[in-house]
N, C-alpha and C. Protein backbone atom coordinates (compact mmCIF):
# COMPACT_ATOMS: atom_id res chain seq x y z
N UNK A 1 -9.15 -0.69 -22.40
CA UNK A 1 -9.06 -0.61 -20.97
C UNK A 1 -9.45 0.78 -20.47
N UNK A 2 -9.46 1.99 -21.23
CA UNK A 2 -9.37 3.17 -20.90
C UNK A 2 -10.86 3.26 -20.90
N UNK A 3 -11.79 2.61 -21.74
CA UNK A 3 -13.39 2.70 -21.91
C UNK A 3 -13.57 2.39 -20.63
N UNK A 4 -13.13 1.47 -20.22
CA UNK A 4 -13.24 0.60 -19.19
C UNK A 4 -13.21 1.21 -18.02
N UNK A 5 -12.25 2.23 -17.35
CA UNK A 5 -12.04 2.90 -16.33
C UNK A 5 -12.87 4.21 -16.55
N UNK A 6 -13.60 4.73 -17.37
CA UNK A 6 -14.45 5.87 -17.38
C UNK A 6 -15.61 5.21 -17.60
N UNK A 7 -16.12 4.10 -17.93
CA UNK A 7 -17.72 3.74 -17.26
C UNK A 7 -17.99 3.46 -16.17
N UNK A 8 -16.53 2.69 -15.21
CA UNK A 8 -16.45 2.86 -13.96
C UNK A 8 -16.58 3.79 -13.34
N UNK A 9 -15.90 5.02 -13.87
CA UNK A 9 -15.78 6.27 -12.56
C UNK A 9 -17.24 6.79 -13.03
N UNK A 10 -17.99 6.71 -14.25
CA UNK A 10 -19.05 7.29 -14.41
C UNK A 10 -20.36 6.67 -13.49
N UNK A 11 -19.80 5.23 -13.57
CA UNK A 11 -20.64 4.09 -12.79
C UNK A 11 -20.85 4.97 -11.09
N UNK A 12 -19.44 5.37 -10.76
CA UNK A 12 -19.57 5.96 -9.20
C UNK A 12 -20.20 7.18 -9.11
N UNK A 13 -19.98 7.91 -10.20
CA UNK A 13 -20.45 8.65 -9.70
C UNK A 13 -22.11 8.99 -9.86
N UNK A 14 -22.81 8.06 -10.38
CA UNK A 14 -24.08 7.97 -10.61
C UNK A 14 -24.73 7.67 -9.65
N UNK A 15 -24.17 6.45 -8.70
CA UNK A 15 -24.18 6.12 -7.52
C UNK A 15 -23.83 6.87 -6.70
N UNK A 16 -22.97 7.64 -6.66
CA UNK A 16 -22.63 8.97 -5.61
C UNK A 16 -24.13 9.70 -5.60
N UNK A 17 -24.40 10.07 -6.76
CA UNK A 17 -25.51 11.37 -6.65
C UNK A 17 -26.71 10.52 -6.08
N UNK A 18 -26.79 9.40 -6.74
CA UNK A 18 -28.42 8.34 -5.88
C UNK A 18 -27.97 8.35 -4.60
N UNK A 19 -27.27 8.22 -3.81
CA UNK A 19 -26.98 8.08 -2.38
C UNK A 19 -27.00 9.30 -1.76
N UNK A 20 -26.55 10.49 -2.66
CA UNK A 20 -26.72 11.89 -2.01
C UNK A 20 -28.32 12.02 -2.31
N UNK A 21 -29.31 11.66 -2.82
CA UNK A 21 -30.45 12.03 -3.30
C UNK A 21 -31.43 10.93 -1.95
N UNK A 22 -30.90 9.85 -2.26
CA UNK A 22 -31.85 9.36 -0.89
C UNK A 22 -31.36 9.75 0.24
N UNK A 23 -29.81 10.23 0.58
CA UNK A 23 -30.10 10.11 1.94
C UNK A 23 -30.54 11.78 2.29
N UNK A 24 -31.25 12.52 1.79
CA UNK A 24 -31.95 13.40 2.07
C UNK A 24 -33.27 13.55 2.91
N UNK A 25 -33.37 11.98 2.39
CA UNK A 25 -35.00 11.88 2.96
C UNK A 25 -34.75 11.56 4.14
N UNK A 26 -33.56 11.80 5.52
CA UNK A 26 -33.16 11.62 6.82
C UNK A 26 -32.78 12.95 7.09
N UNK A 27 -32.96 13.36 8.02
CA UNK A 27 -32.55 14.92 8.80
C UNK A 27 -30.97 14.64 8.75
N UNK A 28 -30.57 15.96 8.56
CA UNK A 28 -28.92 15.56 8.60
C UNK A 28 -28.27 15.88 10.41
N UNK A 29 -29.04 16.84 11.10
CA UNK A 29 -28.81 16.81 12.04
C UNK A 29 -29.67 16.76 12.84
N UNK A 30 -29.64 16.10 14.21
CA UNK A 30 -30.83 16.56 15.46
C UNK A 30 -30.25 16.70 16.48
N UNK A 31 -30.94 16.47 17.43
CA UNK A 31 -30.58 17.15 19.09
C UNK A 31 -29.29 17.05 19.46
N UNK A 32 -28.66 15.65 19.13
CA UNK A 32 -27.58 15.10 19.80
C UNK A 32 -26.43 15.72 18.78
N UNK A 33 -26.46 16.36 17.94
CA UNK A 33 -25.70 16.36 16.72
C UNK A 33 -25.72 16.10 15.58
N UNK A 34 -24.77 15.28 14.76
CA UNK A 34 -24.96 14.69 13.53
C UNK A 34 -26.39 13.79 13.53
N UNK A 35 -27.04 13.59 12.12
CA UNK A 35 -28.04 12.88 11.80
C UNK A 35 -28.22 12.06 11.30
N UNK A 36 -28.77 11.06 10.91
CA UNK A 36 -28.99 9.93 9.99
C UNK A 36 -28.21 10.24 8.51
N UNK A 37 -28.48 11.52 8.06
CA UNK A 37 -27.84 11.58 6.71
C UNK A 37 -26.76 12.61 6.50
N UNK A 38 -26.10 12.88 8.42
CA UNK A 38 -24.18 13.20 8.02
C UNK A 38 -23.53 12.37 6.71
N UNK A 39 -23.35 11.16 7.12
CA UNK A 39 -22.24 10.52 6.60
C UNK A 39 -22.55 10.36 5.54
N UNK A 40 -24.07 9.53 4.77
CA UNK A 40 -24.04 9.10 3.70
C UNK A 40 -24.12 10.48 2.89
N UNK A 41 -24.52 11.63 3.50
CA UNK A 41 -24.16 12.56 2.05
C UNK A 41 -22.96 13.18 2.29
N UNK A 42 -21.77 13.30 3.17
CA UNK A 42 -20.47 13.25 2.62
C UNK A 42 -19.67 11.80 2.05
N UNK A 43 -20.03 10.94 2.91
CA UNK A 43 -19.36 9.92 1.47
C UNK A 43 -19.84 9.98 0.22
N UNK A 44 -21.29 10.37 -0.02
CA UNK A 44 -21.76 10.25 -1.38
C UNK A 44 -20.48 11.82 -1.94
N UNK A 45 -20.69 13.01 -1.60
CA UNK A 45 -19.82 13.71 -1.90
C UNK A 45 -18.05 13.32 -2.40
N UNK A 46 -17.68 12.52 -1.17
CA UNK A 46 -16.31 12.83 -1.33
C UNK A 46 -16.08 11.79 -2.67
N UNK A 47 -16.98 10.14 -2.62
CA UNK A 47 -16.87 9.44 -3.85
C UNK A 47 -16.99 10.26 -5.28
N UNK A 48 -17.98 10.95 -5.32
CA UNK A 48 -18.59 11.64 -6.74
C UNK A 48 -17.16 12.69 -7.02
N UNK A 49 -16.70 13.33 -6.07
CA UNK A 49 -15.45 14.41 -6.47
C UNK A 49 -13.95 13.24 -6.91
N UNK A 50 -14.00 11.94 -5.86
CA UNK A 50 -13.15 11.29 -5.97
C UNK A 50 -12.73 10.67 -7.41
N UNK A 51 -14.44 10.44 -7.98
CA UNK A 51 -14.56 9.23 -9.23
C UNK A 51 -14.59 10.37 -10.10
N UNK A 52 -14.69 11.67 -10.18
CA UNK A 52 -15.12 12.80 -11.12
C UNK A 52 -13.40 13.03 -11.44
N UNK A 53 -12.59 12.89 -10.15
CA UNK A 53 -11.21 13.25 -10.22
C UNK A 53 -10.32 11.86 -11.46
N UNK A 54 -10.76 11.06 -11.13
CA UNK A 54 -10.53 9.55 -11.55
C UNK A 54 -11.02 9.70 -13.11
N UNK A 55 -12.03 10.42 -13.49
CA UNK A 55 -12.43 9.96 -14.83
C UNK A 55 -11.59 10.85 -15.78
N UNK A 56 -11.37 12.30 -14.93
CA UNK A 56 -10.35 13.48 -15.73
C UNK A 56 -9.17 13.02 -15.74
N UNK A 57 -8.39 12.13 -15.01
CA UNK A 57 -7.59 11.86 -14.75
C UNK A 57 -7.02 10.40 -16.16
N UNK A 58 -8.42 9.88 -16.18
CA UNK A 58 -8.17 8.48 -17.22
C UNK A 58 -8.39 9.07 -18.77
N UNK A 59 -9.12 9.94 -18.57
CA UNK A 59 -9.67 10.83 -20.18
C UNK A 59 -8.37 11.41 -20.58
N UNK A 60 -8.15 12.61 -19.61
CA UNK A 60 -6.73 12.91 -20.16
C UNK A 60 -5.82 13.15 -19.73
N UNK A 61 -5.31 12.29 -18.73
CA UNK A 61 -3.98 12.20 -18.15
C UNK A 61 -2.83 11.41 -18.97
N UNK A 62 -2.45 10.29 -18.30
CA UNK A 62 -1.41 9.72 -18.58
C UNK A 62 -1.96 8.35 -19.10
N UNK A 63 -1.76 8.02 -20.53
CA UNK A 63 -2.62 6.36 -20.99
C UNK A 63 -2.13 5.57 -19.87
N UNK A 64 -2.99 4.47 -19.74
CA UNK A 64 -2.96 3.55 -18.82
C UNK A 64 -2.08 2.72 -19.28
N UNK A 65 -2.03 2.24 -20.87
CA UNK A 65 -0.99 1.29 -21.27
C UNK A 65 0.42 1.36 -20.84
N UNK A 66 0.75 3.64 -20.63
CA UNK A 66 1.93 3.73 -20.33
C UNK A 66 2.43 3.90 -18.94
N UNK A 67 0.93 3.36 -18.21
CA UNK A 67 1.22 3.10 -16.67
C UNK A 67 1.30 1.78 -15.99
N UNK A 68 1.57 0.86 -17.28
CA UNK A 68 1.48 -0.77 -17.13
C UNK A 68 0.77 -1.17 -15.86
N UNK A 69 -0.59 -1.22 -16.20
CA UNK A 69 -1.60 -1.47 -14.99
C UNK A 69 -1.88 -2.97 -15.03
N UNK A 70 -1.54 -3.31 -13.90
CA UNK A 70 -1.75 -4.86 -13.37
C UNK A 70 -2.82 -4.91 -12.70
N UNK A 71 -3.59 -6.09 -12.81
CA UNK A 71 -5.02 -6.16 -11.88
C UNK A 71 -4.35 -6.84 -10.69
N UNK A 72 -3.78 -8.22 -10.94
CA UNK A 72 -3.44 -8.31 -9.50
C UNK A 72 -2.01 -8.31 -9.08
N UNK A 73 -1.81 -8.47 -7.86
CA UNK A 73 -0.93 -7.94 -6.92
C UNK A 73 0.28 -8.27 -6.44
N UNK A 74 1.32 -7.61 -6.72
CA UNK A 74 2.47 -9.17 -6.30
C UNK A 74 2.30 -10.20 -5.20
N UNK A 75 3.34 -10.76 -4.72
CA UNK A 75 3.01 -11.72 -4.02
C UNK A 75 3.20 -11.00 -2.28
N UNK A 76 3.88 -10.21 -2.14
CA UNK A 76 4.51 -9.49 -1.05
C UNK A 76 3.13 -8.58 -0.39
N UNK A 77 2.18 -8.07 -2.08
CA UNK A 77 0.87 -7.58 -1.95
C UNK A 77 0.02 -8.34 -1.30
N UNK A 78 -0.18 -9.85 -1.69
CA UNK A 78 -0.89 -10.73 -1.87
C UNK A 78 -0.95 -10.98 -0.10
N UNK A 79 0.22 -11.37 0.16
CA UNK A 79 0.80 -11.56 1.82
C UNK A 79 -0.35 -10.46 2.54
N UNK A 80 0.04 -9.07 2.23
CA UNK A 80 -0.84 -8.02 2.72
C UNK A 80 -2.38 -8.41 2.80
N UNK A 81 -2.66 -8.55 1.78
CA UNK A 81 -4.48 -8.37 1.75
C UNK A 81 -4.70 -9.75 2.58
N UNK A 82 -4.21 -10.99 3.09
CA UNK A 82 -4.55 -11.94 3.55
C UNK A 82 -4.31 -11.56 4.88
N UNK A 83 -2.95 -10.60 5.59
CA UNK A 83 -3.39 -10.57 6.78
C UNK A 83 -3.95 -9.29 7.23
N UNK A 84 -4.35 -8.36 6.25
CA UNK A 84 -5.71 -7.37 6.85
C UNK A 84 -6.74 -8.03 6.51
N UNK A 85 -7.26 -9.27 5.66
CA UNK A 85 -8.43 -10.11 5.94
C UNK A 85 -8.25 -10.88 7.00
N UNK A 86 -7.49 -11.53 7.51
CA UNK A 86 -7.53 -12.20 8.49
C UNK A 86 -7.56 -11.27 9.88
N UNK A 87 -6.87 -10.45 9.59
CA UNK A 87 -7.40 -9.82 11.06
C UNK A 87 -8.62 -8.84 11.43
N UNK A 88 -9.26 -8.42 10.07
CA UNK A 88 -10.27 -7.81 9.82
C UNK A 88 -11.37 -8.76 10.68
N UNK A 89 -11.32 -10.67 10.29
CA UNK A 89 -12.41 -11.61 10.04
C UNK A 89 -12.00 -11.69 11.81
N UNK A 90 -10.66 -11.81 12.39
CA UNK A 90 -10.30 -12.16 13.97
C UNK A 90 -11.09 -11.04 14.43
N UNK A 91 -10.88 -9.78 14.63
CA UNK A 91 -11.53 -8.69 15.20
C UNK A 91 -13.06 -8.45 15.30
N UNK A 92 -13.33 -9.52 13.78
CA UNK A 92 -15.14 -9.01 14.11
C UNK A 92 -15.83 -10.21 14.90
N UNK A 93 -14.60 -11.27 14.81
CA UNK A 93 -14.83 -12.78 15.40
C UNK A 93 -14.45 -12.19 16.97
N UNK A 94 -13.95 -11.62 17.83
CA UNK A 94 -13.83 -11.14 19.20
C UNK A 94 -14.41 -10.22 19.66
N UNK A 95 -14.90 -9.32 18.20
CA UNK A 95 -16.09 -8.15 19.25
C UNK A 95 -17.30 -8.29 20.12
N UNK A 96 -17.82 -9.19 20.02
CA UNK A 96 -18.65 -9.79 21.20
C UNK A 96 -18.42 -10.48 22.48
N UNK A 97 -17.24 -11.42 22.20
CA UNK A 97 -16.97 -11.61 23.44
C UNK A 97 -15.84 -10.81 24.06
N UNK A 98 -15.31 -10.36 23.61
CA UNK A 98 -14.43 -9.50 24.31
C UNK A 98 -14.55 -8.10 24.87
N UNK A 99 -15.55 -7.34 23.94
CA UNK A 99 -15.77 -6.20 23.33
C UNK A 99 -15.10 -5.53 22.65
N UNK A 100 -15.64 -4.26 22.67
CA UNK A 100 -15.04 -3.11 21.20
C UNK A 100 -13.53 -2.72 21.56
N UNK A 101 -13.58 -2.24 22.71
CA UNK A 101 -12.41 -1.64 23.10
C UNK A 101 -11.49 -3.06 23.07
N UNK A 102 -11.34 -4.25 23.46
CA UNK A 102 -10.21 -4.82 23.40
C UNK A 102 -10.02 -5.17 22.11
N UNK A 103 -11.04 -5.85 21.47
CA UNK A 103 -10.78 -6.11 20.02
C UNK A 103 -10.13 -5.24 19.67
N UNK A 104 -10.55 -4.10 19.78
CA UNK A 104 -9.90 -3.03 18.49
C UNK A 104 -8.24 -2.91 18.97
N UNK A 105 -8.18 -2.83 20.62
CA UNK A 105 -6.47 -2.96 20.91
C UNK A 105 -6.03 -4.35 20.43
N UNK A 106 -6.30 -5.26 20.10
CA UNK A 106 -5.70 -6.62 19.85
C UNK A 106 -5.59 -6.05 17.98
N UNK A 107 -6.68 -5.87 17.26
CA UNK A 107 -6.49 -5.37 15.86
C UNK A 107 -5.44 -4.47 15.92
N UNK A 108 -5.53 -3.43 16.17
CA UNK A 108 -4.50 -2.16 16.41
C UNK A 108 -3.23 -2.31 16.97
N UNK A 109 -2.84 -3.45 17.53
CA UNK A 109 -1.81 -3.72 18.03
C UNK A 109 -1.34 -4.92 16.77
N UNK A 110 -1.68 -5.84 16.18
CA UNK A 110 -1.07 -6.79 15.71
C UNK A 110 -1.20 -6.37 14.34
N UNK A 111 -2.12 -5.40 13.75
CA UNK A 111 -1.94 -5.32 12.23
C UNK A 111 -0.59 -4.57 11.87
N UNK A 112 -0.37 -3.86 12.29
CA UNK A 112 0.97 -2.97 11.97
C UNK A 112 2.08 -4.03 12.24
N UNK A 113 2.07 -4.43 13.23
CA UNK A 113 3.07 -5.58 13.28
C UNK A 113 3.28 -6.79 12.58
N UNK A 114 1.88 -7.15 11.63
CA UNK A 114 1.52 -8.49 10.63
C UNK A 114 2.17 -7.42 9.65
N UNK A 115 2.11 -6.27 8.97
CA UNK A 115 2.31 -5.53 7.72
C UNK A 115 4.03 -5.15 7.93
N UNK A 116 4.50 -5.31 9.09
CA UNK A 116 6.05 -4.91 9.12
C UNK A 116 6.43 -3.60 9.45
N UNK A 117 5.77 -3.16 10.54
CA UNK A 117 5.91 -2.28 11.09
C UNK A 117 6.66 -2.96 12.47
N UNK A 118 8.00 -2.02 12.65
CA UNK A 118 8.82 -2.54 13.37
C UNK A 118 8.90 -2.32 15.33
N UNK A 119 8.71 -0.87 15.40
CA UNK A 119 8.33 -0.30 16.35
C UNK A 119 7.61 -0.83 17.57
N UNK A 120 7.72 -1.32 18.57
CA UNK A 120 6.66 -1.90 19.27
C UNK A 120 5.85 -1.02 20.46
N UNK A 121 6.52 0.11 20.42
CA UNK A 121 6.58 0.86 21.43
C UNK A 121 5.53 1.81 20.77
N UNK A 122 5.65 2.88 19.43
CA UNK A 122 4.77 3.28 19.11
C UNK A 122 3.61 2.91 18.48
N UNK A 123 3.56 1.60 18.14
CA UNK A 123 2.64 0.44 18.00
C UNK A 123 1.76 0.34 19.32
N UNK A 124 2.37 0.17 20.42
CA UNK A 124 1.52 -0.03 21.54
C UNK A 124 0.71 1.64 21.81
N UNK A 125 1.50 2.61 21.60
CA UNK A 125 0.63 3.49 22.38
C UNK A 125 -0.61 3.81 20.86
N UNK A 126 -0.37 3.80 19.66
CA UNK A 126 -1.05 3.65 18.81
C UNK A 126 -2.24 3.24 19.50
N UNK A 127 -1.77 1.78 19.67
CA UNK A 127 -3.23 0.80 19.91
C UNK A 127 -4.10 0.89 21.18
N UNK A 128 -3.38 1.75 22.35
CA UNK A 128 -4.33 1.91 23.78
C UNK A 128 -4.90 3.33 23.07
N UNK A 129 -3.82 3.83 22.31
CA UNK A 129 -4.82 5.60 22.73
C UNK A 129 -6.59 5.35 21.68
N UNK A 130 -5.71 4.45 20.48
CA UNK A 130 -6.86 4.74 19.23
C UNK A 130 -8.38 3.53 20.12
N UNK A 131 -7.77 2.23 20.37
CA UNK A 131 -9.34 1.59 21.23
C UNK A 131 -9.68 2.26 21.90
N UNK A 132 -9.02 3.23 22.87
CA UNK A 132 -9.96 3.71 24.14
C UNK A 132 -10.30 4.92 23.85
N UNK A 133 -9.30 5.79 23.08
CA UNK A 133 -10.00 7.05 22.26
C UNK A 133 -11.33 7.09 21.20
N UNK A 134 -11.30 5.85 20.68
CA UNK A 134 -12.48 5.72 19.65
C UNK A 134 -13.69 5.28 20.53
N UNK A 135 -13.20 4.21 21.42
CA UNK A 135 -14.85 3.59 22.25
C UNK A 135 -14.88 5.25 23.15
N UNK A 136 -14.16 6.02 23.17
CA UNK A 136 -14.52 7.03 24.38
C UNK A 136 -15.38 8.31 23.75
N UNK A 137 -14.99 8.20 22.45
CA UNK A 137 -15.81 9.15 21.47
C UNK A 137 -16.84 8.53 21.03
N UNK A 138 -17.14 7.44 20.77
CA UNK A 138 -18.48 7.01 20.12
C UNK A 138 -19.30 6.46 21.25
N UNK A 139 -19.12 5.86 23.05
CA UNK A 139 -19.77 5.21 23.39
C UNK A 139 -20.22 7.24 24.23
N UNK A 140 -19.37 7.94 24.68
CA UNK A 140 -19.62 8.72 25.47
C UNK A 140 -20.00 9.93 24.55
N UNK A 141 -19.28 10.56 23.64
CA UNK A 141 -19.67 11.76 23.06
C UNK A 141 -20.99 11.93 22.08
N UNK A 142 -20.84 10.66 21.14
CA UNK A 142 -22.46 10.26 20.13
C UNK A 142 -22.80 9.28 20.42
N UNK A 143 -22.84 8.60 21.64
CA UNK A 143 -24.16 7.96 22.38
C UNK A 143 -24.36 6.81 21.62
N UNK A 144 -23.10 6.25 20.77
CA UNK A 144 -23.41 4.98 20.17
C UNK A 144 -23.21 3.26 20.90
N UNK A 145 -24.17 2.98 20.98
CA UNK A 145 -24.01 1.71 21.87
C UNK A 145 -22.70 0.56 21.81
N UNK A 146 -21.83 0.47 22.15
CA UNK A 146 -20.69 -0.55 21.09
C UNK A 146 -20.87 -1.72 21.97
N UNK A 147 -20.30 -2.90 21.67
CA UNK A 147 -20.28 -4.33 23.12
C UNK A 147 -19.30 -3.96 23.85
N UNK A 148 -19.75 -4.45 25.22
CA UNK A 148 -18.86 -4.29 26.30
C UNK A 148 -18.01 -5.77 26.49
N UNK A 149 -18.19 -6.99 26.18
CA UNK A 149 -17.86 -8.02 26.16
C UNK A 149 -18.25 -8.28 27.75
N UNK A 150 -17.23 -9.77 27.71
CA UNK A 150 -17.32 -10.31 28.89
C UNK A 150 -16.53 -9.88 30.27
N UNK A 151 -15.51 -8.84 30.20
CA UNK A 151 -14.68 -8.29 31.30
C UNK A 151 -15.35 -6.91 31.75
N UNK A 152 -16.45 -6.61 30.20
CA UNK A 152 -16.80 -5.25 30.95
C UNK A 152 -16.35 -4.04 30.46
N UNK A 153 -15.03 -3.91 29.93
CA UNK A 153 -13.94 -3.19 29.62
C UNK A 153 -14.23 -2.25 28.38
């Protein structure tokens, strides 16, 4: 199993450096700011340090046998990943007709509350500040087009 988790992290990070290597061939910045190849060469970065951390970590840290590693997930887990898929699949199923900004308050408002987060109050302001803070930074500050849906909003 231990072979196993260092051809993986070697796997990433091979792929880290090809992704830092093509996305060169894009300006990293222009007029407006960031460029075509901001992001993909810090994600390629932060993966390659991430999976580089991951392989020192499986080589000679702590054996995996004596970290009794399970592939899958309890059932309480299981609960989890079905309703951040389901609301992942609802949210991309309403971004058009609704648009960005409500979807993302309807996501942002009900995932914390599907995962057992109790709070409703800091749940709500969570979910107005982060939809209208995020559509207000990406539609107004980097000029990224998002849907407006059918209210406009």
């Amino acid at each position: 199993m231990k072979r196993a988790w260092q051809i993986m992290c070697m796997a990433f990070v091979a792929l880290s450096v090809f992704t830092l290597v093509l996305s060169f061939e894009y300006p990293y910045k222009d007029k407006l700011g960031p460029g075509p190849a901001f992001f993909p060469v810090w994600m390629s970065i932060i993966t390659g340090v991430l999976s580089l951390a991951l392989f020192f970590q499986t080589t000679w840290g702590k054996s995996l046998a004596d970290a009794a590693v399970t592939l899958l997930p309890e059932r309480q887990g299981v609960w989890r990943i079905l309703i951040i898929l389901v609301a992942l699949a609802g949210s991309t199923a309403l971004l058009d007709p609704l648009g960005f900004r409500i979807s993302l308050f309807l996501f942002l408002l009900f995932l914390p509350l599907g995962l057992g987060v109790g709070n409703w109050w800091v749940t709500l302001i969570f979910a107005v500040a982060g939809s209208f803070g995020i559509f207000h930074v990406f539609y107004y500050w980097l000029k990224v087009p998002l849907p407006m849906g059918m209210f406009g909003i």
